[in-house]
Structure formats: C-alpha cells, structure tokens
N, C-alpha and C. Protein backbone atom coordinates (compact mmCIF):
# COMPACT_ATOMS: atom_id res chain seq x y z
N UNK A 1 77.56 96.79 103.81
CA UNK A 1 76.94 98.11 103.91
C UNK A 1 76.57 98.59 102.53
N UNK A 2 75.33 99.29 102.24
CA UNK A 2 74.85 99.46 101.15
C UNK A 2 75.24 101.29 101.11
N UNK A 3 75.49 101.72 99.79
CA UNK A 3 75.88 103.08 99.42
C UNK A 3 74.87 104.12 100.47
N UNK A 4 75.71 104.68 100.57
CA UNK A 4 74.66 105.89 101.47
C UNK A 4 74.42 107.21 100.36
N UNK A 5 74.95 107.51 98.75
CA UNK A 5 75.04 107.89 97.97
C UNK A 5 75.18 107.09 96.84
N UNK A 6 74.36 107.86 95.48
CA UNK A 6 74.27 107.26 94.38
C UNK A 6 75.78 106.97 93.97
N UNK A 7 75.91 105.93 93.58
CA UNK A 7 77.40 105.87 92.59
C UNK A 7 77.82 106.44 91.52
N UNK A 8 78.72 106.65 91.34
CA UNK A 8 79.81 107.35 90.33
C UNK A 8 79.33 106.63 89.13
N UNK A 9 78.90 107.74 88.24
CA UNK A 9 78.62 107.06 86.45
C UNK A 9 80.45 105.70 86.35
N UNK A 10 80.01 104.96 85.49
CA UNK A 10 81.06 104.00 85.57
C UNK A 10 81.57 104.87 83.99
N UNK A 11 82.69 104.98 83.67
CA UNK A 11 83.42 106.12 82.53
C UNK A 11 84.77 105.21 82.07
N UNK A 12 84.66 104.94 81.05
CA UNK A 12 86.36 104.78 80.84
C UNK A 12 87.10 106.01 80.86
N UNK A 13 88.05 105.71 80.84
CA UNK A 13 89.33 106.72 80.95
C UNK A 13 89.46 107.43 79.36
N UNK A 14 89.03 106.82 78.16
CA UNK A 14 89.35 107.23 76.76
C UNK A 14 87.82 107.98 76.74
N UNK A 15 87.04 107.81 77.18
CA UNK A 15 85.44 108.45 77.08
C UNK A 15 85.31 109.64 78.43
N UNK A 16 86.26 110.11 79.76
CA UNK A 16 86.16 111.12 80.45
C UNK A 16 86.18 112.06 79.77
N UNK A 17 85.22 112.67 80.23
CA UNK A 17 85.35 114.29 78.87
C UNK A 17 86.55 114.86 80.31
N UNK A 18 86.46 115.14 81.04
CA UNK A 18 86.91 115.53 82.23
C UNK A 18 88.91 115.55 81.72
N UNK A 19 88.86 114.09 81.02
CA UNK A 19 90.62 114.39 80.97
C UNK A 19 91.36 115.66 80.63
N UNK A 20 90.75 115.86 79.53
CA UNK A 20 91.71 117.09 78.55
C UNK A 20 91.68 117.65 79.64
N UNK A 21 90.45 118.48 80.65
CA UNK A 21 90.27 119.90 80.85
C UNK A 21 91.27 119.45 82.37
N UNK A 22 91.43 118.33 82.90
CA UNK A 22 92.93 118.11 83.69
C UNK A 22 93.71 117.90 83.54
N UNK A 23 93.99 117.46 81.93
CA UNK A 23 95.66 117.93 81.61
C UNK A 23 95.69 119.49 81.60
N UNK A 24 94.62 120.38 81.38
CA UNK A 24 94.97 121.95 81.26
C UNK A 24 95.41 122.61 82.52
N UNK A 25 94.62 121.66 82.87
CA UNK A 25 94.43 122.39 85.21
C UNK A 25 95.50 122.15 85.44
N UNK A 26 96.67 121.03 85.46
CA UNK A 26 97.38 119.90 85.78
C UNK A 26 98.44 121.29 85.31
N UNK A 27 98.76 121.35 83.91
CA UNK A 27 99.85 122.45 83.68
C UNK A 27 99.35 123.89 83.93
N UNK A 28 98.47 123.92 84.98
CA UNK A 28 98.22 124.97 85.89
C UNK A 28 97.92 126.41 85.10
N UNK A 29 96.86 126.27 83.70
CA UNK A 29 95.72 126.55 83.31
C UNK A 29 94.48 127.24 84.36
N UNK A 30 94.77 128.34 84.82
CA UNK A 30 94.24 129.23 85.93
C UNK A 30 92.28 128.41 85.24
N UNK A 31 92.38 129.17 84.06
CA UNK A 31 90.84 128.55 83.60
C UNK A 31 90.17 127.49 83.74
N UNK A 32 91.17 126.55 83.24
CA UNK A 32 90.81 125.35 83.34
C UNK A 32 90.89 124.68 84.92
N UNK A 33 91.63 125.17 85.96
CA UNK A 33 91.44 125.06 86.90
C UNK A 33 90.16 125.27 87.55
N UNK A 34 89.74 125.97 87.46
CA UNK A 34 88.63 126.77 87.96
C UNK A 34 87.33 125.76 87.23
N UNK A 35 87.40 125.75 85.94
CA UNK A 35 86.08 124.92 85.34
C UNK A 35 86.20 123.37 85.84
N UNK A 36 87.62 122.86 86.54
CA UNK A 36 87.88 121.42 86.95
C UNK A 36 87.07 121.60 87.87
N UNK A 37 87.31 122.51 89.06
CA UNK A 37 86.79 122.80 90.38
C UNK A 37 85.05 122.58 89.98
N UNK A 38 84.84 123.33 89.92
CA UNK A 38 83.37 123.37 89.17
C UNK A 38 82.56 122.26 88.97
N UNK A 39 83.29 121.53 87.87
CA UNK A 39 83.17 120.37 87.42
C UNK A 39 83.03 119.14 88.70
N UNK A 40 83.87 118.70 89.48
CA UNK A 40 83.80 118.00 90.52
C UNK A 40 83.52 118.08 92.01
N UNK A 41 83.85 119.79 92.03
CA UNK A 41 82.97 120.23 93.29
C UNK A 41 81.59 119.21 94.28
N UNK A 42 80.71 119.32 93.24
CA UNK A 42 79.53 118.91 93.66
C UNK A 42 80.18 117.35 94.28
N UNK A 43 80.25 117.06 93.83
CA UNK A 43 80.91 115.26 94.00
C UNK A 43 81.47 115.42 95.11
N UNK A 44 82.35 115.72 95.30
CA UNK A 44 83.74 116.24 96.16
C UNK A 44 83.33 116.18 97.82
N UNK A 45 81.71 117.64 97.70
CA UNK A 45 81.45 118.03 98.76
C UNK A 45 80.40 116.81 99.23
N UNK A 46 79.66 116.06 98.06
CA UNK A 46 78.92 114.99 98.94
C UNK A 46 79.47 113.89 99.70
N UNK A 47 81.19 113.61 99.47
CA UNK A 47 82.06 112.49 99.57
C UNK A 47 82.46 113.36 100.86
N UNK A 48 82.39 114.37 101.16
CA UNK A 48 83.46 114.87 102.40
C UNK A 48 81.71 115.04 103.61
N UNK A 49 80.76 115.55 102.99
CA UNK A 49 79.56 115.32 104.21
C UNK A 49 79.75 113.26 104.62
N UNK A 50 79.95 112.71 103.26
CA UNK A 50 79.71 111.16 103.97
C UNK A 50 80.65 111.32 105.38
N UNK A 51 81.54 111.37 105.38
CA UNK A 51 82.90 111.45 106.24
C UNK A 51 82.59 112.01 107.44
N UNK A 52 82.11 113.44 107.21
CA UNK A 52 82.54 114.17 108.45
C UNK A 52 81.20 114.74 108.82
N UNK A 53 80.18 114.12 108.52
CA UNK A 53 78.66 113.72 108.81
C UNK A 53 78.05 115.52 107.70
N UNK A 54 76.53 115.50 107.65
CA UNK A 54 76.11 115.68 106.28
C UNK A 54 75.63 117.39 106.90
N UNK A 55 75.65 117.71 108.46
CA UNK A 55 75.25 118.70 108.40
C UNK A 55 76.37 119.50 109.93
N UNK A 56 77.79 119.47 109.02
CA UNK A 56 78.94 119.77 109.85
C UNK A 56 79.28 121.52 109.39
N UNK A 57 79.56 122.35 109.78
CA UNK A 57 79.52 123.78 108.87
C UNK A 57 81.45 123.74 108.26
N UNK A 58 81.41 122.86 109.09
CA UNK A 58 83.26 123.25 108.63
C UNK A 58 83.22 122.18 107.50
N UNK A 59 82.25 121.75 106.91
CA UNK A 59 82.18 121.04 105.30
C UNK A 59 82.63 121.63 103.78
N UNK A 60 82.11 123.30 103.76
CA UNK A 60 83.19 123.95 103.03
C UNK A 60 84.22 124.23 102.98
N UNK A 61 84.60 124.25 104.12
CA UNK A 61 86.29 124.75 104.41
C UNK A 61 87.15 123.17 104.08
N UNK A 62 86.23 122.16 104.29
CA UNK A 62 87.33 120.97 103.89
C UNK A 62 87.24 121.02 102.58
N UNK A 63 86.08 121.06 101.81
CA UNK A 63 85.93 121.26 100.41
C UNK A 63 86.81 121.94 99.52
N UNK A 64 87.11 122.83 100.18
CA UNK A 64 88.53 123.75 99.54
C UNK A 64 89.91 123.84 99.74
N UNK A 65 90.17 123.06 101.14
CA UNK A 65 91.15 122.43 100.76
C UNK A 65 91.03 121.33 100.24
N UNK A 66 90.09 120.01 100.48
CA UNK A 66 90.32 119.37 99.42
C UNK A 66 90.71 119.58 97.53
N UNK A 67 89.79 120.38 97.53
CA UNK A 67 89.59 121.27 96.34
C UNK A 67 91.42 121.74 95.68
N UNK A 68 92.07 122.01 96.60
CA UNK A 68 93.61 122.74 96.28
C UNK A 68 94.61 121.57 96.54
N UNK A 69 94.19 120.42 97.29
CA UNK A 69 94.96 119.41 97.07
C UNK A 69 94.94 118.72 95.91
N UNK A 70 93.70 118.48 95.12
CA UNK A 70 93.05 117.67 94.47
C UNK A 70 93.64 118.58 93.09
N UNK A 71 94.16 119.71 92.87
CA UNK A 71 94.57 120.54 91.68
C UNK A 71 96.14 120.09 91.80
N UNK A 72 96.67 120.03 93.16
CA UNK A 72 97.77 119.89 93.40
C UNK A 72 98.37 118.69 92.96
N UNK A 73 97.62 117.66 92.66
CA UNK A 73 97.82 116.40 92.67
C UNK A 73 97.21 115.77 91.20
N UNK A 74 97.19 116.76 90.37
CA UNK A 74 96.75 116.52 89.81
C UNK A 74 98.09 115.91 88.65
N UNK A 75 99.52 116.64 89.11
CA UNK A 75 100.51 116.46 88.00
C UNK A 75 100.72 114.93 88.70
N UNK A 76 100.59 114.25 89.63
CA UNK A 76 100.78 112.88 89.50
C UNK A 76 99.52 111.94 88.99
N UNK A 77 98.28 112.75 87.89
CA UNK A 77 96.93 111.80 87.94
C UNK A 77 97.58 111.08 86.24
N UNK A 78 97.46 109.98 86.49
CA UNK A 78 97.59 108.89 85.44
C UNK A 78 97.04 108.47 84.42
N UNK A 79 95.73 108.57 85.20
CA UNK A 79 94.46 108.06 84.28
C UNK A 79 94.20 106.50 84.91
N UNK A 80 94.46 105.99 85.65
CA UNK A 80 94.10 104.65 85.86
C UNK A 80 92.63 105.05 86.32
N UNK A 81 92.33 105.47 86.78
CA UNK A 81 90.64 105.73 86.75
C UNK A 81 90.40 106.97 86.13
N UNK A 82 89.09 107.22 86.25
CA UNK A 82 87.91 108.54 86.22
C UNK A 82 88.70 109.99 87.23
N UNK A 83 88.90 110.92 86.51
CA UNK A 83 89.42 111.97 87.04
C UNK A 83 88.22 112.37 88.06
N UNK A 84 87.17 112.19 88.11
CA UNK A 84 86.14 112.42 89.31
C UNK A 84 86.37 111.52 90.32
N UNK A 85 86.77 110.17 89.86
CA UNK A 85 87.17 109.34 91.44
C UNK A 85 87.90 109.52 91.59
N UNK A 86 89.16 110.22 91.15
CA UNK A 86 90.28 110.85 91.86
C UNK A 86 90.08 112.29 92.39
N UNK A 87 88.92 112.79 92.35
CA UNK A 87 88.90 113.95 92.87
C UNK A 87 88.29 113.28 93.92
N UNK A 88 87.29 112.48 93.75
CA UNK A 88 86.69 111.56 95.45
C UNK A 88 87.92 111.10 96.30
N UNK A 89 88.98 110.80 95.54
CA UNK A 89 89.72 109.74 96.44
C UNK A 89 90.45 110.71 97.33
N UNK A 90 90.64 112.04 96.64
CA UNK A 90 91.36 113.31 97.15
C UNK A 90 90.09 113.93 98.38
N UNK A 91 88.74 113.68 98.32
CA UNK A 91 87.91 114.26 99.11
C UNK A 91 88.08 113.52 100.33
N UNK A 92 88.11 112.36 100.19
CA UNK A 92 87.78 111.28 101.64
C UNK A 92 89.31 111.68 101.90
N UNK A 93 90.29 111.54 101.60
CA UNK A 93 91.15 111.61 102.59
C UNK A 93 91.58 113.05 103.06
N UNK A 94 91.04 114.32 102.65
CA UNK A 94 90.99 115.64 103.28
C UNK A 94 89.97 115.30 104.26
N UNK A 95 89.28 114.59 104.06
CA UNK A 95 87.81 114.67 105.51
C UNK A 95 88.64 113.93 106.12
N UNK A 96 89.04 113.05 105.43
CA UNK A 96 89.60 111.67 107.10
C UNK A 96 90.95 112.47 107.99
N UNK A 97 91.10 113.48 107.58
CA UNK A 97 92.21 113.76 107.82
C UNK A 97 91.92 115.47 108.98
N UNK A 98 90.68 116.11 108.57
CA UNK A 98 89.85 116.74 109.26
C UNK A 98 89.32 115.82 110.31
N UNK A 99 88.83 114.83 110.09
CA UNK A 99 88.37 113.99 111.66
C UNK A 99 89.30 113.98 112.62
N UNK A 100 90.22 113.47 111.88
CA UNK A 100 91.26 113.22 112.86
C UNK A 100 92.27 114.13 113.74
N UNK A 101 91.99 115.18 112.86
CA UNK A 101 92.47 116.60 113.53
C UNK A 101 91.64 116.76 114.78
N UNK A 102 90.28 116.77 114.81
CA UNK A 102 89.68 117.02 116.01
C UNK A 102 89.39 116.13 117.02
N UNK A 103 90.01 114.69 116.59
CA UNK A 103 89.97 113.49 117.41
C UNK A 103 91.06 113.53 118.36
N UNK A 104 92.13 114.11 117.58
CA UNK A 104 93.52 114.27 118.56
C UNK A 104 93.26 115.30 119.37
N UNK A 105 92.51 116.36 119.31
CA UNK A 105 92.40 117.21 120.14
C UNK A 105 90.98 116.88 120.86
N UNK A 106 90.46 115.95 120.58
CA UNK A 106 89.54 115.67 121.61
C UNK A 106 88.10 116.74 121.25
N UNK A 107 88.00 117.83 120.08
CA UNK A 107 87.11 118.38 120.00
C UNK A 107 85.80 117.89 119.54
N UNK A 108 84.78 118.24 120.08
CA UNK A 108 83.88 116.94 119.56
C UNK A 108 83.13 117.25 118.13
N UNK A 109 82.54 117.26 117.22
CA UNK A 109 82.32 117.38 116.21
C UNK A 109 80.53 117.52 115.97
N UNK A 110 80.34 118.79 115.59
CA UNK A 110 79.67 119.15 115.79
C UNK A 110 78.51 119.68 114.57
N UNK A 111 77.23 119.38 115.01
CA UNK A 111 76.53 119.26 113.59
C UNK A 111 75.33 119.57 114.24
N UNK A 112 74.64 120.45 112.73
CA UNK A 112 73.55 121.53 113.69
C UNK A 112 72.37 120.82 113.75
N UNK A 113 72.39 120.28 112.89
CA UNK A 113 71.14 118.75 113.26
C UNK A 113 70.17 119.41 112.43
N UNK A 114 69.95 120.63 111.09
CA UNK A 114 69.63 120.87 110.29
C UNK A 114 69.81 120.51 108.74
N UNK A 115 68.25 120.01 108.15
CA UNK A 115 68.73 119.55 107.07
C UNK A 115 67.49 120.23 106.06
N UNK A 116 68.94 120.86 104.57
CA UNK A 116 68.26 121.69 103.98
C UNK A 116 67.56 121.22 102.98
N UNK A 117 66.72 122.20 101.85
CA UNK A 117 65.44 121.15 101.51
C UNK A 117 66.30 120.20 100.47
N UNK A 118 67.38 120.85 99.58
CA UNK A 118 67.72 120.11 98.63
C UNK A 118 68.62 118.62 99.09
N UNK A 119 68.55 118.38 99.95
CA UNK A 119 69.16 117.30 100.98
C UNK A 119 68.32 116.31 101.11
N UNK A 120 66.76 116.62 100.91
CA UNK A 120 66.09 115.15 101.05
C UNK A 120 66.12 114.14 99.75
N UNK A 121 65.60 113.08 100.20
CA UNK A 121 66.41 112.09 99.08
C UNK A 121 65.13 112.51 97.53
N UNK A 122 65.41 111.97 96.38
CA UNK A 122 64.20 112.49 95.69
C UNK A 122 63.79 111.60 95.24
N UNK A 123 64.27 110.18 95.87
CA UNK A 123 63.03 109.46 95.81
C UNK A 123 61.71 109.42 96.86
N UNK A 124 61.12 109.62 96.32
CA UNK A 124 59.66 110.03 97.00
C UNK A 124 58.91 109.06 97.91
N UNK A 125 59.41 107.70 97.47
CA UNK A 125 59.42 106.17 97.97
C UNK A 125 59.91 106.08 98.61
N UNK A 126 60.90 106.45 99.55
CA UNK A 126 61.96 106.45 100.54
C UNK A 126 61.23 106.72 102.10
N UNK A 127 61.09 105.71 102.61
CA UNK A 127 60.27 105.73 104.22
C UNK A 127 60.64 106.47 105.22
N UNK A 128 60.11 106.51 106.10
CA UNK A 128 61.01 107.22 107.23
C UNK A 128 61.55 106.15 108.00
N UNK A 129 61.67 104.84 107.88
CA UNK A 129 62.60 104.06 108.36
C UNK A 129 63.20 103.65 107.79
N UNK A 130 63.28 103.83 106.51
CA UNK A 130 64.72 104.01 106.13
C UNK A 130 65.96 104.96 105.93
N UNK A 131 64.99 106.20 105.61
CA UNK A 131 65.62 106.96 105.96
C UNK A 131 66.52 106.89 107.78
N UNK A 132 65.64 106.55 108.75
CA UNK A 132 65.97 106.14 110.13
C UNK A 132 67.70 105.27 109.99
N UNK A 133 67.49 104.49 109.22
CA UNK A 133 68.08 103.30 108.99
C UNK A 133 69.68 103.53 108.50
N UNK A 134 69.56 104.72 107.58
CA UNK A 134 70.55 105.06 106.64
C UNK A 134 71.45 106.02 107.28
N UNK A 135 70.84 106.88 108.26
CA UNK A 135 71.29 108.30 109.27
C UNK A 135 72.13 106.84 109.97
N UNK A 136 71.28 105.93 110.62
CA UNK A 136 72.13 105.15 111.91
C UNK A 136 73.20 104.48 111.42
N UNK A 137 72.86 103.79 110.20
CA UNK A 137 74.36 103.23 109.46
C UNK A 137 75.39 104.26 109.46
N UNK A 138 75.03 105.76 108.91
CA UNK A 138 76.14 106.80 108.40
C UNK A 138 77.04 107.04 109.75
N UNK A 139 75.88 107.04 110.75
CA UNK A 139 76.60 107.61 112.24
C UNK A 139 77.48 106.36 113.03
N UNK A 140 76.79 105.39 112.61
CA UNK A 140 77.89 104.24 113.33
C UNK A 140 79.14 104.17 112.49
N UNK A 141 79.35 104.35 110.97
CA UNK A 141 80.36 104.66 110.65
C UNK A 141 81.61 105.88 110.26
N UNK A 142 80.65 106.55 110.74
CA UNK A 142 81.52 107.37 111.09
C UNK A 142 82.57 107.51 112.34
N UNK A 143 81.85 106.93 113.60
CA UNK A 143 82.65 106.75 114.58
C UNK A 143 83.13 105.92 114.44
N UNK A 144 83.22 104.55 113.44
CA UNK A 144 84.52 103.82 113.13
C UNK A 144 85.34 104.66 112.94
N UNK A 145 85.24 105.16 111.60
CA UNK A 145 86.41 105.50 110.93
C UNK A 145 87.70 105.98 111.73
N UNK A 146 86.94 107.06 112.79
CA UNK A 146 88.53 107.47 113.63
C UNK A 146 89.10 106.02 114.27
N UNK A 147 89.06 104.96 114.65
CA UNK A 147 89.96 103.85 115.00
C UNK A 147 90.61 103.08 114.08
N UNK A 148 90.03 103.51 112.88
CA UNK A 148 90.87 102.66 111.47
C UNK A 148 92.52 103.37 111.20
N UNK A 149 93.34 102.46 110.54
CA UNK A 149 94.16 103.59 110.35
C UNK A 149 93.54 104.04 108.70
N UNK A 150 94.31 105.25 108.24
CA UNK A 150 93.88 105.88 107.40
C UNK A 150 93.63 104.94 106.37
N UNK A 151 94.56 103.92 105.55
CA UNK A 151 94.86 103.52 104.23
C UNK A 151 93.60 102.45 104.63
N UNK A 152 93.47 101.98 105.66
CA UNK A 152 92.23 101.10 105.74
C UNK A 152 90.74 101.87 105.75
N UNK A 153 90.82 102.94 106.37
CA UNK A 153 89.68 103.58 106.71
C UNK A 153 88.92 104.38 104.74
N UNK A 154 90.19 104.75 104.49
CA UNK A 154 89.57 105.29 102.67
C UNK A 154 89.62 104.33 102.27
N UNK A 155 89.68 102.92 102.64
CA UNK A 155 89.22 101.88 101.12
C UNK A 155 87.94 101.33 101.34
N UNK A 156 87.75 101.25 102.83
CA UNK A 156 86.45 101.50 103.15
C UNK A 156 84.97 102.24 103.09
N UNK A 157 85.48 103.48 103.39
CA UNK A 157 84.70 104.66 102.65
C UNK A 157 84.26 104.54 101.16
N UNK A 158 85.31 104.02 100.50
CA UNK A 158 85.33 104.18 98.95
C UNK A 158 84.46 103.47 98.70
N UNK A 159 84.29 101.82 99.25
CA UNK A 159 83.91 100.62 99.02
C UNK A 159 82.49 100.60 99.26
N UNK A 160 82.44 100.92 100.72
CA UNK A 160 81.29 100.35 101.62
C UNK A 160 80.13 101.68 101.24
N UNK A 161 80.31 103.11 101.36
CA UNK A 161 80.32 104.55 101.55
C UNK A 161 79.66 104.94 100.04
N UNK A 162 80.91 104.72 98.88
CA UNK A 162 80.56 105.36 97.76
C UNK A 162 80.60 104.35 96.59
N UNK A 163 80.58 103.23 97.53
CA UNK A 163 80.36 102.01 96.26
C UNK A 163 81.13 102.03 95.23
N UNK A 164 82.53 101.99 95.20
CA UNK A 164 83.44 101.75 94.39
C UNK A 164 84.15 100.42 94.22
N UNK A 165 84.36 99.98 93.06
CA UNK A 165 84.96 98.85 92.96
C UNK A 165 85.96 98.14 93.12
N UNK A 166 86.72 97.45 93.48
CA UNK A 166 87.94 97.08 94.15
C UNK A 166 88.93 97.65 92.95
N UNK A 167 88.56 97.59 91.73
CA UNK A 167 89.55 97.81 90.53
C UNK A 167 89.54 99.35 90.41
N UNK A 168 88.26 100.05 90.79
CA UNK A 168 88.07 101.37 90.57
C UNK A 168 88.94 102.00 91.96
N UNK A 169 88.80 101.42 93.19
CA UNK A 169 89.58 101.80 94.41
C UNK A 169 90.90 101.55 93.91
N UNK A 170 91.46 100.61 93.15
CA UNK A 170 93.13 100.38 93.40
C UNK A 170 93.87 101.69 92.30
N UNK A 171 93.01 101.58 91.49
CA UNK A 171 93.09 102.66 89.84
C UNK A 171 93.02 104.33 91.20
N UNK A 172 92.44 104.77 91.86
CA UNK A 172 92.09 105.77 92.70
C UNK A 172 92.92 106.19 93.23
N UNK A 173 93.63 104.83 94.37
CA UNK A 173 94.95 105.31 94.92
C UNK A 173 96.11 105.16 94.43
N UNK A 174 96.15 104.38 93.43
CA UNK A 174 97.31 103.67 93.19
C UNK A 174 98.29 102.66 93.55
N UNK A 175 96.88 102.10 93.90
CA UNK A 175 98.15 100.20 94.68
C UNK A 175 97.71 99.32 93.60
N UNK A 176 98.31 98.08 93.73
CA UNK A 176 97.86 96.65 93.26
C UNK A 176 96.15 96.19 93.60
N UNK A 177 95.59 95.68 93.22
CA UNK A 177 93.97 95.59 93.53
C UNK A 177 94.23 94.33 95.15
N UNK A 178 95.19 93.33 95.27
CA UNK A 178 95.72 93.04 96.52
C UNK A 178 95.54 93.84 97.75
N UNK A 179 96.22 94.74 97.22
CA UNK A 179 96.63 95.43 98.46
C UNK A 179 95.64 95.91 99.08
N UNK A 180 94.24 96.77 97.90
CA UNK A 180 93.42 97.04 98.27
C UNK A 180 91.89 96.22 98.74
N UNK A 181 92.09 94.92 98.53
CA UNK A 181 91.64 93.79 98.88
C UNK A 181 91.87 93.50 100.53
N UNK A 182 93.20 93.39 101.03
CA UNK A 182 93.56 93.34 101.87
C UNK A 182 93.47 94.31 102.87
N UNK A 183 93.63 95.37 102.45
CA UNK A 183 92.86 96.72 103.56
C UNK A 183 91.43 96.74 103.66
N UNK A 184 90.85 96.09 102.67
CA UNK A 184 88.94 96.12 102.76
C UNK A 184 88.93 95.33 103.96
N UNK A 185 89.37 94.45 103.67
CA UNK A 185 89.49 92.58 104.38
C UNK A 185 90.34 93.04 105.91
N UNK A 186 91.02 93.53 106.05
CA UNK A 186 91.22 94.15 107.59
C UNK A 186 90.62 95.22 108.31
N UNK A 187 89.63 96.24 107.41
CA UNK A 187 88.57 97.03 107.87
C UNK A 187 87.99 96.37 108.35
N UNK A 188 87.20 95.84 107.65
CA UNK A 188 85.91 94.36 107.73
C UNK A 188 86.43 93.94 109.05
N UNK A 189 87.13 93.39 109.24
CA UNK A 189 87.74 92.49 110.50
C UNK A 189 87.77 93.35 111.64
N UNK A 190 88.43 94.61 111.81
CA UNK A 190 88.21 95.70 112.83
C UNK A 190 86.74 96.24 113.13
N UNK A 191 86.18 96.01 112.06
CA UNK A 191 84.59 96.70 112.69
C UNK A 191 83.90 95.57 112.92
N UNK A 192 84.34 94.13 112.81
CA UNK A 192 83.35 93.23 113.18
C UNK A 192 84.05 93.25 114.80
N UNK A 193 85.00 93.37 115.31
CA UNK A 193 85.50 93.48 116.47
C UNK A 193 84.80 94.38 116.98
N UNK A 194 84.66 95.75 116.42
CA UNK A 194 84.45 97.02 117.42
C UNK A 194 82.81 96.59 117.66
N UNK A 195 82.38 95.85 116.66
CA UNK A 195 80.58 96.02 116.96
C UNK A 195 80.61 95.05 117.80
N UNK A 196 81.13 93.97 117.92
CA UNK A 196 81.15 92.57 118.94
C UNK A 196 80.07 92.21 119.14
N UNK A 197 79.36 92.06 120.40
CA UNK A 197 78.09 91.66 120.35
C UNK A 197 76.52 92.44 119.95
N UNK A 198 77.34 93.63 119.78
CA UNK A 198 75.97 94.49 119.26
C UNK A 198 75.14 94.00 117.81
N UNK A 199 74.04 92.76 118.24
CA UNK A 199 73.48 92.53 117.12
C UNK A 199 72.22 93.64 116.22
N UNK A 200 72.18 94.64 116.99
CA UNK A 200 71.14 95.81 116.37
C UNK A 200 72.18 96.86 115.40
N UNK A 201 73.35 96.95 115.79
CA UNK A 201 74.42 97.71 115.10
C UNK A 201 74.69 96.72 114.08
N UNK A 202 75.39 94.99 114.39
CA UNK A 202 75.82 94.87 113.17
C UNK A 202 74.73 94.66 112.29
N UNK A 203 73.74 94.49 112.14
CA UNK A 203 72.64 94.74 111.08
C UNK A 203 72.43 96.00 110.67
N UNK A 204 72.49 97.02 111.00
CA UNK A 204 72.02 98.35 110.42
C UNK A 204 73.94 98.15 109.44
N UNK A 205 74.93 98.11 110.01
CA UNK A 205 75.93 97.80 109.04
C UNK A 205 75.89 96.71 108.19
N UNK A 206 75.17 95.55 108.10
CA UNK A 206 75.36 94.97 107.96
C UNK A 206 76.42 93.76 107.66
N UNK A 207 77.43 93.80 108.64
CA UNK A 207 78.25 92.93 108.86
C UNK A 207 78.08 91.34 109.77
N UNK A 208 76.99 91.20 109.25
CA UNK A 208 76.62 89.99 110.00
C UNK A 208 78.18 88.68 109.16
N UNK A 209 78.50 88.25 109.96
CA UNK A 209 79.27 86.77 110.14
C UNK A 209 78.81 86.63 108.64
C-alpha cells in the first residue's frame, strides 16, 4: 500500500528543533506545552482523519485527547525517534482506540461525505482516478483495522498509512525492530485472508501474493 499522506521530514534526534521545547512541555511548562501542541497539531489531526476516515466531525475531539495524551506521555519520550512521530504514534492509537469504541457498541461511523477546499490534494496532476483509487484504498482499510488487534493494527497504519520505517516504527513505540517486523508480517497475513478472493480489492491495496 502506497502512503495516503506525504511522509514525515526524515530528522535526527540531535537536529529536532522540537526536542528542547518537549523537554519544557514534558516538565509541564504550561507555555511550552501549548507551543508543542501547536507545533504537531497539524500532523496529529491528519494521522487521526487517516484512521477514523477524513471527513468524521468527532476528528477534533480525538485530536485533543490525543493532544493530552501525547503531553502526558511525554515524561516517558526518549528520543529514539522524532518527537513528531511520537506525537503520530500517540495520534493513531487515540483514533484506533475511538474506532473501537464505536465498534463495540455497534455505532456506525459516520462521515458527512463533505470535503473542504483546503483538503484537495495540491498536486494539480492528480486524476480523478486516482484520486477514486486512493478514497477506495483509505476505505478498505479502514474497515480492516477494526479486526486487527491493536499492536498489529498501529504498525500497520504507521507503515502502510504514513510510510514509516520499520526502524522509525520500533524508535515510535518502543519495541525491538523484530517485534515490529513481526506485527507488520502478521497484519499483512490477516488482510491477505480478509481480502481472499477479492482480486479488485487486493489491488487497490495492493497486496497481491
């Protein structure tokens, strides 16, 4: 599956301008909190539309709690990655975790099927079948995601979704790059099951064999 969003500038950890101002947030720096927010917001909210589809209204309200987890969590951030992919890694799993809230209750999820102007892509080159192409990929994976379990379903997202690197995913959550190898590699395996013979689905995913 190809990014459904541009990727994350690639940053070392000694070159994030972003660190200092989350060690300030981190020892709970009201200011610097607030300019973190700011700072990764934008990111945050495009990683939680991938998830919980791009025109859902309850997209701000995950945004902010993601937003207060992602401050919260900040006294365990390390530095093994980019303090912005840890604010992503903190976004996908507040959305995955919003899906799943309304999956258990069976509510269906709901999206106004409006899209605003700053939402179209700006490349100008961009067809309407692909655009076609990119909506049907986003929507078939999204209704994966609720059958994954979680730790498989965000390495997926990360991977497939926001094009992150197996080293940049393990640095994100904090496993061994294994581990996170092995949850890609059992996603992969569950959605080649769930698509089974649908050869028009597994091409728009592209999970062909």
């Amino acid at each position: 599956m190809k990014p459904s969003q541009p990727r994350l500038a690639r940053t070392a950890e000694s070159e994030d301008r972003l660190v200092p101002l989350a060690r300030k947030a981190g020892a709970r720096d009201r200011d610097a909190m607030k300019r973190l927010v700011v700072a990764v917001g934008p990111a945050m909210l495009r990683v939680i539309r991938t998830v919980v589809g791009p025109h859902v209204a309850d997209a701000e309200d995950v945004l902010q709690d993601a937003s207060e987890a992602f401050l919260t969590a900040l006294g365990s951030f390390r530095g093994q990655c980019t303090v912005l992919h840890f604010a992503c890694r903190v976004a996908v799993f507040s959305a995955l975790a919003w899906r799943r809230r309304f999956v258990l209750r069976a509510v269906p999820i709901v999206d106004d099927g409006e899209m605003e102007l700053d939402e179209w892509p700006a490349d100008a080159g961009v067809s309407p079948a692909e655009l076609a192409i990119a909506a049907r990929r986003r929507e078939a994976l999204e209704a994966l995601l609720d059958e994954l379990p979680p730790p498989q379903a965000e390495v997926l997202i990360l991977h497939c979704a926001l094009d992150f690197t197996i080293d940049e995913i393990a640095g994100a959550v904090g496993r061994p790059m294994e581990t996170v190898r092995s949850r890609l590699r059992l996603a992969k395996r569950a959605l080649r099951e769930r698509i089974g013979g649908n050869a028009e689905l597994a091409e728009i995913l592209e999970m062909r064999p």
